[in-house]
C-alpha atoms as a PDB file:
ATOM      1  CA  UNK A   1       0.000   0.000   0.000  1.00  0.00           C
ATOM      2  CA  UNK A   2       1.760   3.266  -0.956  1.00  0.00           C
ATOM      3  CA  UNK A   3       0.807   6.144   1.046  1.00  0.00           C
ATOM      4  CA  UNK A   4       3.077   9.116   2.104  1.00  0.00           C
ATOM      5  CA  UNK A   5       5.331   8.530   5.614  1.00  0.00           C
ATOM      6  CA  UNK A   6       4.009   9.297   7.938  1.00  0.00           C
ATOM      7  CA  UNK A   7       0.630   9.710   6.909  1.00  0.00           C
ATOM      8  CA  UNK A   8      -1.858   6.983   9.023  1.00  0.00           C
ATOM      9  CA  UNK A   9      -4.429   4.870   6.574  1.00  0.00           C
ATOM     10  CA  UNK A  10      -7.764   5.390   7.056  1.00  0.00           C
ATOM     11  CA  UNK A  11     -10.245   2.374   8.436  1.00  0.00           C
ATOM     12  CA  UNK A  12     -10.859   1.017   5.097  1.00  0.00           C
ATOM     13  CA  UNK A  13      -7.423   0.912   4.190  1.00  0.00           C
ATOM     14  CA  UNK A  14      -6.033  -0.867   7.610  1.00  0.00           C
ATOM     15  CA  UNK A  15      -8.937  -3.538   6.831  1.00  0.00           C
ATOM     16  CA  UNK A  16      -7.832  -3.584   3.318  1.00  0.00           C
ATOM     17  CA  UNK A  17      -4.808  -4.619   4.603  1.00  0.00           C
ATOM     18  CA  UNK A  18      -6.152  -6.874   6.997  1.00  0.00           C
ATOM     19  CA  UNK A  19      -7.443  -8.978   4.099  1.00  0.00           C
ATOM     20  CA  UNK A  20      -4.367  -9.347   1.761  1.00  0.00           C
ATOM     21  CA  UNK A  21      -2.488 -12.642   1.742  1.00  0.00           C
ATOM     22  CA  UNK A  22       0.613 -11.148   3.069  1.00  0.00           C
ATOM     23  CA  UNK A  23       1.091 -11.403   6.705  1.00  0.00           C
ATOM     24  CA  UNK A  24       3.877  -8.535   7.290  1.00  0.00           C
ATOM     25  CA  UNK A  25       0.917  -6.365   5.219  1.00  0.00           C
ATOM     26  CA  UNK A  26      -2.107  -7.994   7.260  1.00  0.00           C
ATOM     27  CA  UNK A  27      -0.335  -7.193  10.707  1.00  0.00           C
ATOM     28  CA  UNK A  28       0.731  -4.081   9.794  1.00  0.00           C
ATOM     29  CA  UNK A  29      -3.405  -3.294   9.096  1.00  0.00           C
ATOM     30  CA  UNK A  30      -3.946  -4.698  12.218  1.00  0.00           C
ATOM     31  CA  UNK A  31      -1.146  -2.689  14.096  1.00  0.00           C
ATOM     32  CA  UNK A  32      -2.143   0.888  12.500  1.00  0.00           C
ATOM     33  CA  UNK A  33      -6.181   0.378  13.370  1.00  0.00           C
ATOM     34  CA  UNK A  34      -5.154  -0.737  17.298  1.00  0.00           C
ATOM     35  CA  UNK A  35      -4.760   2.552  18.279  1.00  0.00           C
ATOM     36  CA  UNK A  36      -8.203   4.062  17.415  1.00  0.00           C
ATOM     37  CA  UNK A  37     -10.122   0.891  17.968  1.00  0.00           C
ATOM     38  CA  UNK A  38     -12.213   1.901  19.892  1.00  0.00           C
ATOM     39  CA  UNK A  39     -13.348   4.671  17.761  1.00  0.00           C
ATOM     40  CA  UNK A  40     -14.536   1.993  15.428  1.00  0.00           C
ATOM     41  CA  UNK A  41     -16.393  -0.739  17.495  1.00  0.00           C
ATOM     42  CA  UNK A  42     -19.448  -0.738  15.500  1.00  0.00           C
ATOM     43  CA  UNK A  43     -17.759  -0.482  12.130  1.00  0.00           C
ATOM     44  CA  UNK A  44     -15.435  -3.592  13.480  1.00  0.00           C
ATOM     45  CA  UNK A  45     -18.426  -5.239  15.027  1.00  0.00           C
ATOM     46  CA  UNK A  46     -20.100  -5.306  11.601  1.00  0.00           C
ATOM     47  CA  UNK A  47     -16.816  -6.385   9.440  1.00  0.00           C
ATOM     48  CA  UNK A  48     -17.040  -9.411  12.025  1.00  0.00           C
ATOM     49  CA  UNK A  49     -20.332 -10.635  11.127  1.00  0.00           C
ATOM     50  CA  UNK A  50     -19.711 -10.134   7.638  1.00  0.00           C
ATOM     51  CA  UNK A  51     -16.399 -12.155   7.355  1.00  0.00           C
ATOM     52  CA  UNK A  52     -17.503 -15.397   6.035  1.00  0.00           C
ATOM     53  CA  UNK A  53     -14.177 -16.391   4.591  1.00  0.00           C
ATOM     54  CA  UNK A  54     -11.287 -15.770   5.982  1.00  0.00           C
ATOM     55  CA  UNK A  55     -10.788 -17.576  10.032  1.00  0.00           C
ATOM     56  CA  UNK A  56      -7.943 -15.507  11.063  1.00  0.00           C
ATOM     57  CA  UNK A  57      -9.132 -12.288  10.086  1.00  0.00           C
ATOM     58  CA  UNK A  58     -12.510 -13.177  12.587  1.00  0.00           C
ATOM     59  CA  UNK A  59     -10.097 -13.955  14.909  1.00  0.00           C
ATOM     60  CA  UNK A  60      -8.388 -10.598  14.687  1.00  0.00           C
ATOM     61  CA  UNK A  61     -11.670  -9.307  14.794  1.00  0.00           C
ATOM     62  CA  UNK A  62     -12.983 -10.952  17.754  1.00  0.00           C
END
């Protein structure tokens, strides 16, 4: 994902990431979102029940 340094992704980009098949790009998602988590509980909530496919993001989810 090229963005400019320094500059944090938004929520649909850190899930964006979250979802590719690399796992250095998936944690990095995961690691830019923890932060402000909180600021997206429902948004998160919803991803959750909508991830059919893919285990171990639910499981970063949950």
């Amino acid at each position: 994902m090229t963005r400019k340094k320094g500059k944090k992704p938004s929520f649909l980009e850190c899930m964006k990431m979250m979802r590719k098949k690399d796992g250095l790009t998936k944690e990095d998602g995961f690691h830019w979102l923890l932060p402000d988590a909180s600021l997206y509980v429902d948004d998160l909530i919803l991803e959750f029940e909508n991830e059919k496919q893919d285990i171990g993001l639910q499981c970063c989810l949950s």
